[in-house]
Protein backbone atom coordinates (compact mmCIF):
# COMPACT_ATOMS: atom_id res chain seq x y z
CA UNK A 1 3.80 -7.46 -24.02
CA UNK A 2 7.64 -6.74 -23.45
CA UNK A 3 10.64 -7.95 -21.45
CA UNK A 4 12.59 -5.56 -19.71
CA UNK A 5 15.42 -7.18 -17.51
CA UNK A 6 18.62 -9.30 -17.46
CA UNK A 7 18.91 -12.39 -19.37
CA UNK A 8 17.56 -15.15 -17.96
CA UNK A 9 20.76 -17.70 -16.75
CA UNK A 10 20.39 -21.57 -17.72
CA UNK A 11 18.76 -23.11 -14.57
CA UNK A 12 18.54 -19.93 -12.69
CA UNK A 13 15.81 -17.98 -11.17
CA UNK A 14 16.55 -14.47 -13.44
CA UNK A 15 17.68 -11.51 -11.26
CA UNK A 16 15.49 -8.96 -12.59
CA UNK A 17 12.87 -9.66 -15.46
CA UNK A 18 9.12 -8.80 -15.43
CA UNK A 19 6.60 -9.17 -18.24
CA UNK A 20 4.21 -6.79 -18.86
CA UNK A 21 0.78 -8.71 -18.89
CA UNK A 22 -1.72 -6.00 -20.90
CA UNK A 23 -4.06 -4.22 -18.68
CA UNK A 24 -3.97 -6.33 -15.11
CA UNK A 25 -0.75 -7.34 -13.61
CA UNK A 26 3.10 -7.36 -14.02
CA UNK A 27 4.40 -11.45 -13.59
CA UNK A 28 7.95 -12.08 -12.65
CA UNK A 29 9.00 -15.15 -14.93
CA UNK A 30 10.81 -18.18 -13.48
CA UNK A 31 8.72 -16.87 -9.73
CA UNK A 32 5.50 -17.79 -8.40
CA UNK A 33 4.39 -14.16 -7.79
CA UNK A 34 3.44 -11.07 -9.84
CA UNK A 35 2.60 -7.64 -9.12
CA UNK A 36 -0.45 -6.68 -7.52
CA UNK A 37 0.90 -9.48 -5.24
CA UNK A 38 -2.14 -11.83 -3.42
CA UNK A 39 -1.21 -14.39 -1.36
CA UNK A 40 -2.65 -17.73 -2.86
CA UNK A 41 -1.58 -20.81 -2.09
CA UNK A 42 -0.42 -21.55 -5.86
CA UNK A 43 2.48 -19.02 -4.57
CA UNK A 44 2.86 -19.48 -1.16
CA UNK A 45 6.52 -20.32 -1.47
CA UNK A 46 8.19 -19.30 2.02
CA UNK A 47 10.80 -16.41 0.72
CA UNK A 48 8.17 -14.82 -1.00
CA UNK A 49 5.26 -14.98 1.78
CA UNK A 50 8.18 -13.46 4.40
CA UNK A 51 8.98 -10.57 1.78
CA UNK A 52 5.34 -9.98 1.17
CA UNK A 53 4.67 -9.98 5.39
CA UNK A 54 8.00 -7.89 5.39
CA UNK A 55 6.50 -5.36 2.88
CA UNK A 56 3.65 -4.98 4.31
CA UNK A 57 4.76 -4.14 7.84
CA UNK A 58 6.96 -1.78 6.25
CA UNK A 59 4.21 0.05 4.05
CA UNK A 60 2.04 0.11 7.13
CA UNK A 61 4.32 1.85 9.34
CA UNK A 62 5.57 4.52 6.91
CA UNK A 63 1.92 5.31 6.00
CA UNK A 64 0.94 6.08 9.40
CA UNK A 65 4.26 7.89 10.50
CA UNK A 66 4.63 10.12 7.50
CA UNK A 67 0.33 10.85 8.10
CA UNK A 68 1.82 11.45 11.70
CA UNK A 69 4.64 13.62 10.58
CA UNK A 70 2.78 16.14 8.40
CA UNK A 71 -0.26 16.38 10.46
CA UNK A 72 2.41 17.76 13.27
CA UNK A 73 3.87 20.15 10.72
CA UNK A 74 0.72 21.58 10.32
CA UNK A 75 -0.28 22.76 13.52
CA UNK A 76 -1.25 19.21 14.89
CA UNK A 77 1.19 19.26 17.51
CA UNK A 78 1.19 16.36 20.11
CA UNK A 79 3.99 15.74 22.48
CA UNK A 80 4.45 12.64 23.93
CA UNK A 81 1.79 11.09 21.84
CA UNK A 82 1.84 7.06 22.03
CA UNK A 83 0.99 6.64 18.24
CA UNK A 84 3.48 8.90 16.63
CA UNK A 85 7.13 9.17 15.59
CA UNK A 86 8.36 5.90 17.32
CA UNK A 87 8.37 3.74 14.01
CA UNK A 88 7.55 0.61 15.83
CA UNK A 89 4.79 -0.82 13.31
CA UNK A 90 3.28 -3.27 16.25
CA UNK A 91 1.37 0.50 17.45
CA UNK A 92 -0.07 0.49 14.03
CA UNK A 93 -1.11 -2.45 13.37
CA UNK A 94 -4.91 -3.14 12.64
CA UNK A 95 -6.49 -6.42 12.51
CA UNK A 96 -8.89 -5.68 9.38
CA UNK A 97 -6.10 -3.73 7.66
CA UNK A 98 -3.59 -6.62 8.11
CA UNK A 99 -6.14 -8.99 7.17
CA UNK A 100 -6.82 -7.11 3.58
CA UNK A 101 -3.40 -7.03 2.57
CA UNK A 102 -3.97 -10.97 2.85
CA UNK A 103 -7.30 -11.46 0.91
CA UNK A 104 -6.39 -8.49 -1.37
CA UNK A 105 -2.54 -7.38 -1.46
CA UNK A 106 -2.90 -3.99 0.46
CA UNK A 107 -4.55 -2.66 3.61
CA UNK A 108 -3.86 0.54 6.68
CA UNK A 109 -2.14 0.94 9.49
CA UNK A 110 -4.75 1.75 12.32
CA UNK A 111 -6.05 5.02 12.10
CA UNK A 112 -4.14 7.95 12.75
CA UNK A 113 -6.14 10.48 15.38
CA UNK A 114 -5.79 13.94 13.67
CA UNK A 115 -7.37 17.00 14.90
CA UNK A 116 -8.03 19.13 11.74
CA UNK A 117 -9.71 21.94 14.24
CA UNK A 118 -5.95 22.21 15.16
CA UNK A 119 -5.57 23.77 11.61
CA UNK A 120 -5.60 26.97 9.93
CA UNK A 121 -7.46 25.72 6.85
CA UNK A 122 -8.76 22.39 7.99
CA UNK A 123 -10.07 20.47 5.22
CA UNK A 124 -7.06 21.33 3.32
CA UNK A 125 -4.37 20.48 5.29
CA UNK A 126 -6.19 17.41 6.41
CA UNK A 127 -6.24 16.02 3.10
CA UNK A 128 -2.45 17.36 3.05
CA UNK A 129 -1.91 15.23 6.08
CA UNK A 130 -3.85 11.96 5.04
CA UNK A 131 -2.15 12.14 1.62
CA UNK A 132 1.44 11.80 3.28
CA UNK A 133 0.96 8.34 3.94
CA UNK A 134 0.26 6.89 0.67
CA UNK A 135 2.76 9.54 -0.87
CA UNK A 136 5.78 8.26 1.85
CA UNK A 137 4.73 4.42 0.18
CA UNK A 138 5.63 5.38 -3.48
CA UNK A 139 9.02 7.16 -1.93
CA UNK A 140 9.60 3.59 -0.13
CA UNK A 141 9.03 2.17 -3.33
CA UNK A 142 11.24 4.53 -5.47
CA UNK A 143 13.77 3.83 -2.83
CA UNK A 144 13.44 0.04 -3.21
CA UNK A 145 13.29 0.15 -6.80
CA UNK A 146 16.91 2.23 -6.72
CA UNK A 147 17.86 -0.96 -4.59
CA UNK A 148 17.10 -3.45 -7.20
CA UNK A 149 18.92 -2.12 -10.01
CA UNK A 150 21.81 -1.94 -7.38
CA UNK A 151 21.27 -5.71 -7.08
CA UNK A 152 20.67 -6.46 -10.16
CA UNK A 153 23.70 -5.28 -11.10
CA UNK A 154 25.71 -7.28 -8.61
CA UNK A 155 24.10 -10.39 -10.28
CA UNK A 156 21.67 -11.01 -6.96
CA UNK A 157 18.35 -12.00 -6.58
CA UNK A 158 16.22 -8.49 -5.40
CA UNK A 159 13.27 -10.61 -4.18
CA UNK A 160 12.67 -8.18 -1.01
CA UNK A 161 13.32 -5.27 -2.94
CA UNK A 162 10.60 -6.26 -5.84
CA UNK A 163 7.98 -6.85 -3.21
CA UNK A 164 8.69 -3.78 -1.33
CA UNK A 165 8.04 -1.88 -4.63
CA UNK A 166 4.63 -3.76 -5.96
CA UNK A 167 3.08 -3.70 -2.38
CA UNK A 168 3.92 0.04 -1.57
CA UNK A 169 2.17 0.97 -4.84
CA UNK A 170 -0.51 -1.04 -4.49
CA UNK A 171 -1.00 -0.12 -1.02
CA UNK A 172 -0.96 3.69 -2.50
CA UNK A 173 -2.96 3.33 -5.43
CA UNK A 174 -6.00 1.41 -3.32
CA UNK A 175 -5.95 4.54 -0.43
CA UNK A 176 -7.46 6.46 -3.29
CA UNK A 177 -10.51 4.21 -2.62
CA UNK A 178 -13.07 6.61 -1.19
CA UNK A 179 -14.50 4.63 1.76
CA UNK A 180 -12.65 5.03 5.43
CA UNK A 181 -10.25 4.36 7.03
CA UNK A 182 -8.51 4.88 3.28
CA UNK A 183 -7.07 7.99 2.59
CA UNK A 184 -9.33 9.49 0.69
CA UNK A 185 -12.49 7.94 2.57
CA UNK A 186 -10.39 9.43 5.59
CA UNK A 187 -10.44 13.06 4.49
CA UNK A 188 -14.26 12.75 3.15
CA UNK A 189 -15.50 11.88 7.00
CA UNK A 190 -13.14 13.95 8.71
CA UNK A 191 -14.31 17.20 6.65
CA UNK A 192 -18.38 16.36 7.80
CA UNK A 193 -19.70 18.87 9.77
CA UNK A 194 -19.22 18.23 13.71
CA UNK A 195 -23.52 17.83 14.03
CA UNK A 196 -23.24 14.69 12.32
CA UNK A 197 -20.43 12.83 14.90
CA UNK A 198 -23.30 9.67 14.56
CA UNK A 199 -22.59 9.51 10.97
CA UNK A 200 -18.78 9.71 11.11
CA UNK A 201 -18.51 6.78 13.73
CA UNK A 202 -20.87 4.76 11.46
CA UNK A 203 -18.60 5.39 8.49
CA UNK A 204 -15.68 4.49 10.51
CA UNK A 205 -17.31 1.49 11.34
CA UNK A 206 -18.60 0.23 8.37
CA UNK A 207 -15.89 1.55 6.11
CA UNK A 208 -13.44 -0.94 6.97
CA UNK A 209 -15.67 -4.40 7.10
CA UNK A 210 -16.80 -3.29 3.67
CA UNK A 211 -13.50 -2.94 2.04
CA UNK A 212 -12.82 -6.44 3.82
CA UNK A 213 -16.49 -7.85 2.18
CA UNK A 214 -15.52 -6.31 -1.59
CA UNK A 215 -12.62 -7.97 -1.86
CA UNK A 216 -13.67 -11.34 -0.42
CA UNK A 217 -16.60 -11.41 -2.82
CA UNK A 218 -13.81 -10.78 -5.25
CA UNK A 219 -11.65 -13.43 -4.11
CA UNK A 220 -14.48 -16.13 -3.69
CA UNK A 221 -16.70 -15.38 -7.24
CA UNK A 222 -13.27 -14.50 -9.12
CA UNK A 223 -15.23 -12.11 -10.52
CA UNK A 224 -13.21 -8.02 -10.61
CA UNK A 225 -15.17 -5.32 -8.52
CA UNK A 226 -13.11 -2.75 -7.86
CA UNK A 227 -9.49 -4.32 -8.73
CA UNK A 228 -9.64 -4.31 -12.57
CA UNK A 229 -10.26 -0.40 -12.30
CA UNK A 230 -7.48 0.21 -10.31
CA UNK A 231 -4.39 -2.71 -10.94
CA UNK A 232 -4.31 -0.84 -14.37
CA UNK A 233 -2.40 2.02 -12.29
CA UNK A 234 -0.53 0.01 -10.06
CA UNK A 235 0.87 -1.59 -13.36
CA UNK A 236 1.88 1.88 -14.52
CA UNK A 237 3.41 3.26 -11.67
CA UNK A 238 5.55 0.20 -10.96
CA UNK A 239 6.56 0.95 -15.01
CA UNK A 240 7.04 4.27 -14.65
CA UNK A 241 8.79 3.74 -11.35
CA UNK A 242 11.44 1.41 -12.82
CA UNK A 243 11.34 3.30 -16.03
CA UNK A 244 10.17 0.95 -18.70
């Protein structure tokens, strides 16, 4: 494994330093937290549950909004509609997505109505569409990441800025989960055939309590399901993103 970072100060906290633990997760020495971050309560310290809440809310709302944004781009044009372009996450909350970043470290806003028969090519451009929101979370994380160097160089603590980062990847690296309301699960249902409208509303319906159920089962038996395939790339990107 290797350092990258400034020097850790005698009976400091270290303003930026990560270690690279091989194949799982990315732990922030001298903090209670690493990256996938899952709140436990072996690292429930307060400024670190309020910048993972913060994170989240932040992740949620720019996934929804930049799905929002495209999809009008494309010919989805709705004036006046309640659930776009007013960047006011409380519209986009959902309780089982807000409840999964909790048991698993990333979630979904609620789901964004699109239209794709308001398209020329309409699986295409819905997948377009649904891929803007996890695409706008590893922007907001390349943006944060910019921040913390900016920090770190003024010999601050980029707590906020760290968290932003590792849960707007995660958050983008799980959406390629193919079950709904996910972004890829998403764009499966929503390119079914309009004869089988039974099957999409069971998808949507059971797509979301399932994602919940994984990741409980992997919380309760400690034992990886679907998160030791995929924390692999959140590692990398959050490398790659802060270039180490």
């Amino acid at each position: 494994m290797a350092v990258r970072g400034s020097e850790e100060k005698a009976g400091q906290r270290p303003a930026f330093s990560l270690v690279w633990e091989e194949r799982k997760i990315i732990t922030v020495p001298g903090t209670p937290w690493s990256i996938p971050y899952i709140p436990h309560p072996d690292n429930l310290a307060f400024d670190v549950f309020v910048s993972f809440v913060v994170s989240a809310l932040l992740a949620i709302m720019i996934n929804a909004e930049a799905q929002a944004w495209v999809a009008t781009i494309l010919g989805d044009v709705r004036p006046g509609a309640k659930d776009r372009f007013h960047f006011n996450v409380l519209f986009h909350l959902s309780f089982l997505g807000s409840l999964c970043y909790l048991v698993t470290g990333f979630g979904w806003p609620k789901p964004m109505d699109i239209d794709p028969t308001k398209f020329r090519h309409p699986c295409l451009y819905l997948l377009l569409a649904r891929l803007a929101g996890p695409v706008a979370n590893i922007l907001l994380a390349n943006i944060a990441a910019s921040l913390v160097f900016l920090i770190k160089y003024l010999d601050m603590d980029p707590l906020v800025f760290m968290m932003v980062l590792g849960v707007n990847v995660t958050t983008a690296v799980y959406h390629l989960l193919p079950l709904p309301p996910l972004t890829i699960g998403s764009w499966l249902v929503g390119c079914l055939p309009d004869r089988v409208q039974t099957l999409k509303r069971v998808l949507n319906f059971i797509g979301p309590i399932l994602i919940v159920a994984i990741f409980l089962v992997e919380r309760i038996t400690h034992q990886g399901i679907v998160s030791p395939y995929l924390n692999p790339l959140v590692v990398r990107l959050v490398r790659f993103i802060i270039g180490s």
